[in-house]
N, C-alpha and C. Protein backbone atom coordinates (compact mmCIF):
# COMPACT_ATOMS: atom_id res chain seq x y z
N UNK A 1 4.62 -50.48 63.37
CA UNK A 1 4.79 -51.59 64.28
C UNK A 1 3.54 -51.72 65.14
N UNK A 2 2.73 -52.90 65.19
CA UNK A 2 2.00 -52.97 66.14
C UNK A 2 2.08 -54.82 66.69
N UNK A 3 1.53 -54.87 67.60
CA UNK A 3 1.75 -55.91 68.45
C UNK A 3 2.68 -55.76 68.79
N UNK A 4 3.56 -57.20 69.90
CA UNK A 4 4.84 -56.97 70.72
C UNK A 4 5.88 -57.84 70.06
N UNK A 5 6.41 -57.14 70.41
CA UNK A 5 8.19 -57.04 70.10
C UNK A 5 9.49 -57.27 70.96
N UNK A 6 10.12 -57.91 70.60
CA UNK A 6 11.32 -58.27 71.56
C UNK A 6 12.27 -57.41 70.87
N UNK A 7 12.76 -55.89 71.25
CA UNK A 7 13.72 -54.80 70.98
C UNK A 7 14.61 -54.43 71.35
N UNK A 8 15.99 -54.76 70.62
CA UNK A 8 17.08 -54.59 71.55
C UNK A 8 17.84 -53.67 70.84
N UNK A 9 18.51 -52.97 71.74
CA UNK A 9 18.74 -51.17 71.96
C UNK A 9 20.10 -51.43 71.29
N UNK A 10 20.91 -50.25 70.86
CA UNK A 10 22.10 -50.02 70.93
C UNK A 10 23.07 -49.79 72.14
N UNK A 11 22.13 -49.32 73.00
CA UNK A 11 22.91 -49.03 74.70
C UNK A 11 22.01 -49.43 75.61
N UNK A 12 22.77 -49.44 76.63
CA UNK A 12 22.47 -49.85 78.10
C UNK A 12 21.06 -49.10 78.35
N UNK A 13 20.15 -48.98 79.14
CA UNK A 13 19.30 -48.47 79.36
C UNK A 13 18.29 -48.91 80.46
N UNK A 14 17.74 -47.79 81.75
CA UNK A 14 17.15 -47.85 82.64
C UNK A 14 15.89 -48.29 83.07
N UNK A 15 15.18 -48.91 83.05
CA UNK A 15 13.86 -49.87 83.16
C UNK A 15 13.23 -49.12 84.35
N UNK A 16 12.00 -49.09 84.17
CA UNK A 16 10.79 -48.97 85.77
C UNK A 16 11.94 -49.49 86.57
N UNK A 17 12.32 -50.66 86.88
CA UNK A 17 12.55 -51.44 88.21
C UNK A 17 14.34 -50.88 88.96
N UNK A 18 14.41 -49.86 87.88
CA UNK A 18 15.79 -49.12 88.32
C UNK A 18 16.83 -49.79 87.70
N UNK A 19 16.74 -51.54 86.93
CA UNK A 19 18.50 -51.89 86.53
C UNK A 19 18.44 -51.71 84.82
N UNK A 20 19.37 -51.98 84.83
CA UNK A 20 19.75 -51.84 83.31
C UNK A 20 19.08 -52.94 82.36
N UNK A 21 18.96 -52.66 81.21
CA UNK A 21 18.66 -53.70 79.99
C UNK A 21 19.45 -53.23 78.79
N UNK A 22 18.94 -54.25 77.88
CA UNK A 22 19.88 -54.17 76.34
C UNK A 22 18.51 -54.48 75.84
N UNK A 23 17.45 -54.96 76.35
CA UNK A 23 16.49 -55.39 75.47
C UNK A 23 14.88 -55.25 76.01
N UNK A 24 13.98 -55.23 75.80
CA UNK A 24 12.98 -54.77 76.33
C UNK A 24 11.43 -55.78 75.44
N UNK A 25 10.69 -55.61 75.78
CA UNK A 25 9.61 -57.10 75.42
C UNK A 25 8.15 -56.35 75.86
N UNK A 26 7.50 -56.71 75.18
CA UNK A 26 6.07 -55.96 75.57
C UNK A 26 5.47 -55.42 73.95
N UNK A 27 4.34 -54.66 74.03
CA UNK A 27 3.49 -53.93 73.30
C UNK A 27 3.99 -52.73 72.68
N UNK A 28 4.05 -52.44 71.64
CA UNK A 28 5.04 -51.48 70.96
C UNK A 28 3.72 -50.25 70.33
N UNK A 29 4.27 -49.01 70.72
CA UNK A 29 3.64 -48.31 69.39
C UNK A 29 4.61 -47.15 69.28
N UNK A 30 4.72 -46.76 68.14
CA UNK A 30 5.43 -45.80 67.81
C UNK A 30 5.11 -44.21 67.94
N UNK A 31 5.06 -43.49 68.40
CA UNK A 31 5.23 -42.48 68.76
C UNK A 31 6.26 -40.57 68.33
N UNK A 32 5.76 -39.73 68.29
CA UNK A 32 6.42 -38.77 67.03
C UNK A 32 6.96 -37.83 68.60
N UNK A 33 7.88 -37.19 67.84
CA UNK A 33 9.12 -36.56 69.39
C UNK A 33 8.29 -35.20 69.80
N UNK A 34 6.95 -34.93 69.31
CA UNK A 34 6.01 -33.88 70.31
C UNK A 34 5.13 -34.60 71.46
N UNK A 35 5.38 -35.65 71.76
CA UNK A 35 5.28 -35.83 72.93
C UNK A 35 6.01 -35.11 74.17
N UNK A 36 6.95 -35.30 73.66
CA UNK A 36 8.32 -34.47 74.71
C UNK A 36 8.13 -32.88 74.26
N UNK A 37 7.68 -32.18 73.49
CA UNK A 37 7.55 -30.87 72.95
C UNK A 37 9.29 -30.73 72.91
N UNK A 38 9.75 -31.98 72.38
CA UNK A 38 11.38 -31.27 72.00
C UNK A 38 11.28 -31.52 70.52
N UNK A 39 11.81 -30.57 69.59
CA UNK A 39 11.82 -31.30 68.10
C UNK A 39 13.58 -31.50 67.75
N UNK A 40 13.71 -32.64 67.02
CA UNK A 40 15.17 -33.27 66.63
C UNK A 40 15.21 -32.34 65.42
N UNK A 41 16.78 -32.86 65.13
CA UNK A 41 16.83 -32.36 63.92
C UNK A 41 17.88 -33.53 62.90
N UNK A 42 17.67 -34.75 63.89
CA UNK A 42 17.82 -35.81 63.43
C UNK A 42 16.69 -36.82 62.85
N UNK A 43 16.91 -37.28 61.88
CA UNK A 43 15.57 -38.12 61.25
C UNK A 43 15.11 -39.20 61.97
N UNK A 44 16.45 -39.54 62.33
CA UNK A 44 16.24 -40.91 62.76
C UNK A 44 15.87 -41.31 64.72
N UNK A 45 16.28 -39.91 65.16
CA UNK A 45 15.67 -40.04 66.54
C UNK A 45 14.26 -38.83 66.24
N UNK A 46 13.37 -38.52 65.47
CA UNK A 46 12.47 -38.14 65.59
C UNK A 46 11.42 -38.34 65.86
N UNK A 47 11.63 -39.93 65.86
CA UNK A 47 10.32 -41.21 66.28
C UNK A 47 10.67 -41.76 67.67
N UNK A 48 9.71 -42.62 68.74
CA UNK A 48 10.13 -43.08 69.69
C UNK A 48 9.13 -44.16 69.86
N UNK A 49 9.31 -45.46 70.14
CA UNK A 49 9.27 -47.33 70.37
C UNK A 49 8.40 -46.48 71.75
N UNK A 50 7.61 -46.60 72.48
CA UNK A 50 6.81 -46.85 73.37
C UNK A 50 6.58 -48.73 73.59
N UNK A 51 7.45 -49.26 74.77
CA UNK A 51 6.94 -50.18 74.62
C UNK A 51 6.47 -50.70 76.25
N UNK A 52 5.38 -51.45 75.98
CA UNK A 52 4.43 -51.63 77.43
C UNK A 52 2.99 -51.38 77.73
N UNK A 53 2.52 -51.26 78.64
CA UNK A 53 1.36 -50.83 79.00
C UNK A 53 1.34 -49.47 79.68
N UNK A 54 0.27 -48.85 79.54
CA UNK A 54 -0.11 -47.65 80.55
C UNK A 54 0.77 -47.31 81.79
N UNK A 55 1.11 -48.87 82.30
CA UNK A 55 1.48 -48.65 84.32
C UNK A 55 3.04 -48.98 83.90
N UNK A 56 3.16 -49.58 82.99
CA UNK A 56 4.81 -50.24 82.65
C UNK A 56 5.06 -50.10 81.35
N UNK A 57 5.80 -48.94 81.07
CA UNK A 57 6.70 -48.68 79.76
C UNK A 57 7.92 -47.96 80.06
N UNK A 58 8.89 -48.58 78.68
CA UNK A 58 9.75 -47.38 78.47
C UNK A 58 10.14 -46.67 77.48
N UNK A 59 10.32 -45.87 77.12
CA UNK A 59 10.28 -45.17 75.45
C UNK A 59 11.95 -45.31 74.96
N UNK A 60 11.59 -45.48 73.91
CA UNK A 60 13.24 -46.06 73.29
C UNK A 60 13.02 -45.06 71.95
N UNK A 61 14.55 -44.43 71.77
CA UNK A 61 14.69 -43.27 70.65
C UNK A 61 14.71 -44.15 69.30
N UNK A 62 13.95 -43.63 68.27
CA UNK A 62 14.18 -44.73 67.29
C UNK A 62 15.68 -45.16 66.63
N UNK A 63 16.53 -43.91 66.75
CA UNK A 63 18.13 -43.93 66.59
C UNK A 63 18.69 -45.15 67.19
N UNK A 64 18.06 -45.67 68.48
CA UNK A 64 19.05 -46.37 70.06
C UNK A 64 18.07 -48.09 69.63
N UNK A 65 17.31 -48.25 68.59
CA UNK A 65 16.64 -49.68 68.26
C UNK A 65 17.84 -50.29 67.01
N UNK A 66 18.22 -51.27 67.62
CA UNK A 66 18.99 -51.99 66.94
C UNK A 66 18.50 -53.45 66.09
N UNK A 67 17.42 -54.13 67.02
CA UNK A 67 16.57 -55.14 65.91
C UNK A 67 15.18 -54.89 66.59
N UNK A 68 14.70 -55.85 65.72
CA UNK A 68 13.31 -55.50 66.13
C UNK A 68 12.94 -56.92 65.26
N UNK A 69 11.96 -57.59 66.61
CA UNK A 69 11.35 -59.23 66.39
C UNK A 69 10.80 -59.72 67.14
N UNK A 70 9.40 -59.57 66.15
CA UNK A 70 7.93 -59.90 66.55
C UNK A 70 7.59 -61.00 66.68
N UNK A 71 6.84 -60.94 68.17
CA UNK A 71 6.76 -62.43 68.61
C UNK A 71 5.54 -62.09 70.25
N UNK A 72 4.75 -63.10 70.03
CA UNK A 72 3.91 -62.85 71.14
C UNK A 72 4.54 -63.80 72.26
N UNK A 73 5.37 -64.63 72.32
CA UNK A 73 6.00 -65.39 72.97
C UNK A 73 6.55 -64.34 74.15
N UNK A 74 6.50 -64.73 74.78
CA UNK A 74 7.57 -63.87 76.16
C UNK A 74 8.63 -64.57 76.38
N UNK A 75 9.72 -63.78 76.32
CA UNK A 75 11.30 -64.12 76.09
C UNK A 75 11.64 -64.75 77.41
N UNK A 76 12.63 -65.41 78.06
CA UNK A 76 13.04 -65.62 79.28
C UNK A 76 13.81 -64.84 79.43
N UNK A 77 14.35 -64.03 80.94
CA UNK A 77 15.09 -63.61 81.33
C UNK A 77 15.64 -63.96 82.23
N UNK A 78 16.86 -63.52 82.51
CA UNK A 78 17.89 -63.52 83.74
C UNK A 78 17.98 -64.71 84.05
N UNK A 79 18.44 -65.36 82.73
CA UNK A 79 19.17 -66.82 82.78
C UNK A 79 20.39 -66.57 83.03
N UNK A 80 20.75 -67.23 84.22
CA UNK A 80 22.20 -67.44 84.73
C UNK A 80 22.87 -68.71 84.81
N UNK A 81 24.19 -68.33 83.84
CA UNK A 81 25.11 -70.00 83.35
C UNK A 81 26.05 -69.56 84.56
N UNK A 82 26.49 -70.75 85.71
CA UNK A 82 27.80 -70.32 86.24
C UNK A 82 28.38 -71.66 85.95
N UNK A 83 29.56 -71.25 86.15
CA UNK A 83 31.13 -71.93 86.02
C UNK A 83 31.72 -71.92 87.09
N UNK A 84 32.73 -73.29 87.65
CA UNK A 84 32.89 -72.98 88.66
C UNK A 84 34.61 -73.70 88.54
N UNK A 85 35.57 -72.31 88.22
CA UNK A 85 37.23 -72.92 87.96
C UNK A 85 37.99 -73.39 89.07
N UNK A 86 37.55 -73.49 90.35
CA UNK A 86 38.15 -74.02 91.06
C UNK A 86 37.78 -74.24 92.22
N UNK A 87 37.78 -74.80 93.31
CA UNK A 87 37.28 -74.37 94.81
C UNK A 87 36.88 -73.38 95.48
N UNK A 88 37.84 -72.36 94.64
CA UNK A 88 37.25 -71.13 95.60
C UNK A 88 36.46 -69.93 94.23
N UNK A 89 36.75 -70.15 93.02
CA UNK A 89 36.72 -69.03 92.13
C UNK A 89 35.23 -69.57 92.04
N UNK A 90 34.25 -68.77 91.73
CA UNK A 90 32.63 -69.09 90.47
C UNK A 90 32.86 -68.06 89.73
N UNK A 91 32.18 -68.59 88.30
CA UNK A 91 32.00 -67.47 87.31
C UNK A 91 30.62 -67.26 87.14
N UNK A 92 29.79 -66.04 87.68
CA UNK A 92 28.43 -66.16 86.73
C UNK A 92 28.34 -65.03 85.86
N UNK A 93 27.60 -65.54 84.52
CA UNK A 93 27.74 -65.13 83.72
C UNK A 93 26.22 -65.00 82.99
N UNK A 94 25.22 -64.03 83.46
CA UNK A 94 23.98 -63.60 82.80
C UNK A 94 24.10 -63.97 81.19
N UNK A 95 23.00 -64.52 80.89
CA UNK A 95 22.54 -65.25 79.19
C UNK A 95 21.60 -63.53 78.98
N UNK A 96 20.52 -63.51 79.56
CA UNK A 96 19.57 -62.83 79.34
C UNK A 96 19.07 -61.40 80.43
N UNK A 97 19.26 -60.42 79.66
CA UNK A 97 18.93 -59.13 80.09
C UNK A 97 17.67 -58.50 79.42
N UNK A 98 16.68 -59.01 79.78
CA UNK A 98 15.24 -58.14 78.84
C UNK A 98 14.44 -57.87 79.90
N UNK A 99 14.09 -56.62 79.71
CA UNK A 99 12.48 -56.08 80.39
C UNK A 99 11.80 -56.53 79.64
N UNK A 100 11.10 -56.51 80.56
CA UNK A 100 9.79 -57.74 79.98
C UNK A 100 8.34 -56.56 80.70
N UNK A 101 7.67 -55.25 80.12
CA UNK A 101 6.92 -54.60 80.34
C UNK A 101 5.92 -54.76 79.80
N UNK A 102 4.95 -55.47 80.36
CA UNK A 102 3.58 -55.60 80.41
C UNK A 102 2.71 -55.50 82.27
């Protein structure tokens, strides 16, 4: 994988900015699990998605990547649809959850 990627995880997961994502956007390179000096003994988390720059990344287990789609475009985030059922009730309801690390 090289260039960036719009990658979305199997789980929830913690970003630089402290909240959660499902999906993450930026510069990808792949990476082997002696970085961490831990070795798997799973195949499939033995690799790790580095995605970002130097000052802003987050590493994603290759096990926890669910798609993967390349695109230099930068995705929108934290589109919010609300609904509003009555006078007093609103519904909002987030479209888009992506870190966006560059």
């Amino acid at each position: 994988m090289e260039g960036k990627y719009l990658i979305t995880t199997d789980n929830w997961f913690f970003a630089p900015d402290g909240r959660q994502y499902r999906a993450v956007w930026g510069e990808v390179e792949i990476i082997s699990d002696s970085f961490l000096n831990i070795k798997t003994n799973i195949k499939s988390s033995n690799w790790f998605a580095k995605v970002g720059s130097e000052d802003k990344f987050v590493i994603i287990a290759g096990c926890q990547i669910h798609y993967a789609c390349k695109t230099d475009i930068q995705p929108l985030t934290d589109t919010t649809d609300t609904s509003i059922l009555n006078d007093i009730t609103e519904i909002k309801k987030t479209i888009n959850t992506i870190f966006i690390a560059e």
